[in-house]
Protein backbone atom coordinates (compact mmCIF):
# COMPACT_ATOMS: atom_id res chain seq x y z
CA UNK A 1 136.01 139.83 101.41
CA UNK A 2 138.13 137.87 104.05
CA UNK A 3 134.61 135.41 105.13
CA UNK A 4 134.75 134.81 101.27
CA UNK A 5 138.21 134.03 100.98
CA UNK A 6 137.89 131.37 103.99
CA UNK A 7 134.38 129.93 102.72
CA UNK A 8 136.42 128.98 99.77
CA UNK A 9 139.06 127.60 101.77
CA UNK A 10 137.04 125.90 103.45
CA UNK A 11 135.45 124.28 100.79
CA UNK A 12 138.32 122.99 99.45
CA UNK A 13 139.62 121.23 102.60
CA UNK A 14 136.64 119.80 102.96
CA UNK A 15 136.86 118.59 99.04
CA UNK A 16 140.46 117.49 100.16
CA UNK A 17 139.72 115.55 103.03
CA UNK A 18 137.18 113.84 101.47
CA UNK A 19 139.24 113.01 98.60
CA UNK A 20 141.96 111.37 100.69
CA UNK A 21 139.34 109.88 102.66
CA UNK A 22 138.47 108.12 99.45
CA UNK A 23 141.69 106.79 98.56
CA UNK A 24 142.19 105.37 101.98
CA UNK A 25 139.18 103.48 101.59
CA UNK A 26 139.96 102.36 98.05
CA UNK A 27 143.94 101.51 99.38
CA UNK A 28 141.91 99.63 102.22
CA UNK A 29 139.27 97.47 99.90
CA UNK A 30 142.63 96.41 97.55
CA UNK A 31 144.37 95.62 100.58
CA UNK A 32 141.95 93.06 101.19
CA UNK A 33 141.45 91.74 97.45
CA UNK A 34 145.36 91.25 97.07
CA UNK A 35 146.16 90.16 101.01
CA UNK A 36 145.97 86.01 100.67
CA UNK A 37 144.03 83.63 98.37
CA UNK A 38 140.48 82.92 97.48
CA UNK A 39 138.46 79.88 96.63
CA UNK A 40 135.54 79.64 95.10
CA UNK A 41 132.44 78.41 97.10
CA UNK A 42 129.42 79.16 95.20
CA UNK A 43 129.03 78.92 91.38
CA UNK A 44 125.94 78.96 90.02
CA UNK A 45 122.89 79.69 87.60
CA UNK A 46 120.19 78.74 89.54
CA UNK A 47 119.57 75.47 87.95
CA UNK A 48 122.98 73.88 87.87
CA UNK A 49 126.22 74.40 90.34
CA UNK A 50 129.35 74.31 88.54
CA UNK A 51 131.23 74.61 91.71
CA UNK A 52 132.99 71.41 91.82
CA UNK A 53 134.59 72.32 88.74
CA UNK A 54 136.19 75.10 90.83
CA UNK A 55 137.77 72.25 93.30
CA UNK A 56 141.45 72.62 93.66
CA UNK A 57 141.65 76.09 92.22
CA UNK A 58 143.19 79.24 94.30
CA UNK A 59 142.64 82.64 93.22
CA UNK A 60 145.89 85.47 93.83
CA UNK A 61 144.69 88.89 93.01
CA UNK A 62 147.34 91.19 93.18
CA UNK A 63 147.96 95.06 92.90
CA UNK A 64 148.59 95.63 89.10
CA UNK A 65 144.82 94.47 88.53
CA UNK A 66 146.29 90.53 87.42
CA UNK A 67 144.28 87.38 89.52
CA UNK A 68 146.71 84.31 89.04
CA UNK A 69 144.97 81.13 88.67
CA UNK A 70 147.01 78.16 90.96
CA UNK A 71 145.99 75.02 90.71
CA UNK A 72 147.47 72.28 93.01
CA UNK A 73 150.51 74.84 93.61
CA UNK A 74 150.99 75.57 89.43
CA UNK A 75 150.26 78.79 88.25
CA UNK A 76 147.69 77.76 85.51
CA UNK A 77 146.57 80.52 83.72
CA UNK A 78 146.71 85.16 84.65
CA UNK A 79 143.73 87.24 83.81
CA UNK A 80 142.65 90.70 84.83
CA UNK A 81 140.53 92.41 87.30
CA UNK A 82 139.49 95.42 87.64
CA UNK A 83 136.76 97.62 90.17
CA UNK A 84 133.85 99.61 88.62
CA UNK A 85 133.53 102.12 91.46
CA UNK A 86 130.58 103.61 90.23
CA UNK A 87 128.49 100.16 89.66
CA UNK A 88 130.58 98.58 92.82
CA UNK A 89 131.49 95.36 90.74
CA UNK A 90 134.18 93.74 89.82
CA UNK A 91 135.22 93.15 85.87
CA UNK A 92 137.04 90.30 85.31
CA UNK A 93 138.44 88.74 82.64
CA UNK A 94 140.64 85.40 81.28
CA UNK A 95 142.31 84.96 78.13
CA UNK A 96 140.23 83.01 75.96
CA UNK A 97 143.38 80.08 75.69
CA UNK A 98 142.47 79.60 79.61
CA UNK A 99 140.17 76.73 80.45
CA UNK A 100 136.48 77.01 80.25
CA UNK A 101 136.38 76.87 83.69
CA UNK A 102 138.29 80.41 84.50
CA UNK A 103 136.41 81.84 81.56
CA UNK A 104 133.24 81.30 83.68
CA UNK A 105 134.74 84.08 85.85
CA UNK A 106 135.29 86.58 83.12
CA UNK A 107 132.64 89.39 83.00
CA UNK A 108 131.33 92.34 85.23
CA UNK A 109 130.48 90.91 88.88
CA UNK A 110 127.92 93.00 90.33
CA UNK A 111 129.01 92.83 94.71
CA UNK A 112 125.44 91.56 96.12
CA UNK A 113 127.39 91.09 100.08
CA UNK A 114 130.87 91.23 101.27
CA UNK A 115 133.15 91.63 103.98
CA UNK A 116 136.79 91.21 104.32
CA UNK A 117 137.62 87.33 104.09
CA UNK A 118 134.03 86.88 101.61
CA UNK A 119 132.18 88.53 98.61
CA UNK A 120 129.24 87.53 97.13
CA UNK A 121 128.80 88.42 93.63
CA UNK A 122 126.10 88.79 90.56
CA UNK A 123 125.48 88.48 86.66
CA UNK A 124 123.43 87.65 84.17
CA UNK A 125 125.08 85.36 81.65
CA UNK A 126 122.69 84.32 78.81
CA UNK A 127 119.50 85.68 80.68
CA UNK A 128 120.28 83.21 83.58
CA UNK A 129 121.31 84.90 87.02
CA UNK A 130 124.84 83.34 88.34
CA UNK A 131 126.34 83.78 91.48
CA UNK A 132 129.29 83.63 92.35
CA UNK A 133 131.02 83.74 96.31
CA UNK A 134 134.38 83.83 97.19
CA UNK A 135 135.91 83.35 100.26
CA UNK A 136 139.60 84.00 101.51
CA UNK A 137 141.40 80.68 102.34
């Protein structure tokens, strides 16, 4: 009776400490999404590269899942993000009063590569792949 009651403890600090485990990582990976500003690098479907259009723009993701556009200093337009843990992408998302431009970025950004100052990101738009990399400035 006493092996079963400390297999079950067991169990459960094991479920525990991989649990917290978990959130450290997660606390980590935002940590590095909302520490400093991104610029995009890469933008495009294969046949044309819209990343000039990108020029000049900064990218401030922050904690409560909002990404500020700032463009030559000026806070231009606030979308959302959010993580799909399960698919490992990133869902983002512009209002549609925001210029064409941002609303390129809106969607469900499948992580292809990454590390901490650069991510490299997928989707199909219109049966064309885009990619998309960012890279911390």
């Amino acid at each position: 009776m006493i092996l079963l009651v400390l297999a079950a403890a067991l169990g459960s600090c094991k479920k525990a400490i991989k649990k917290a485990q978990e959130e450290v990582a997660e606390t980590l990976i935002v940590k590095a999404i909302t520490d400093g500003r991104w610029t995009v690098t890469v933008y495009s479907d294969g046949v044309t590269d819209y990343k000039s259009e990108f020029d000049g723009y900064e990218f401030q993701f922050k904690t409560d899942r909002t990404v500020d556009a700032i463009r030559n200093t000026v806070t231009e337009s606030t979308g959302t993000w959010n993580e799909d843990k399960v698919n490992i992408a990133i869902i983002a998302d512009y209002p549609s009063t925001s210029a064409a431009t941002l609303q390129r970025l809106d969607g469900n950004w499948k992580l292809k590569d990454s590390n901490w100052t650069w991510v490299k990101a997928q989707q199909t738009i219109n049966g064309q792949l885009v990619t998309l990399e960012l890279r911390k400035k």
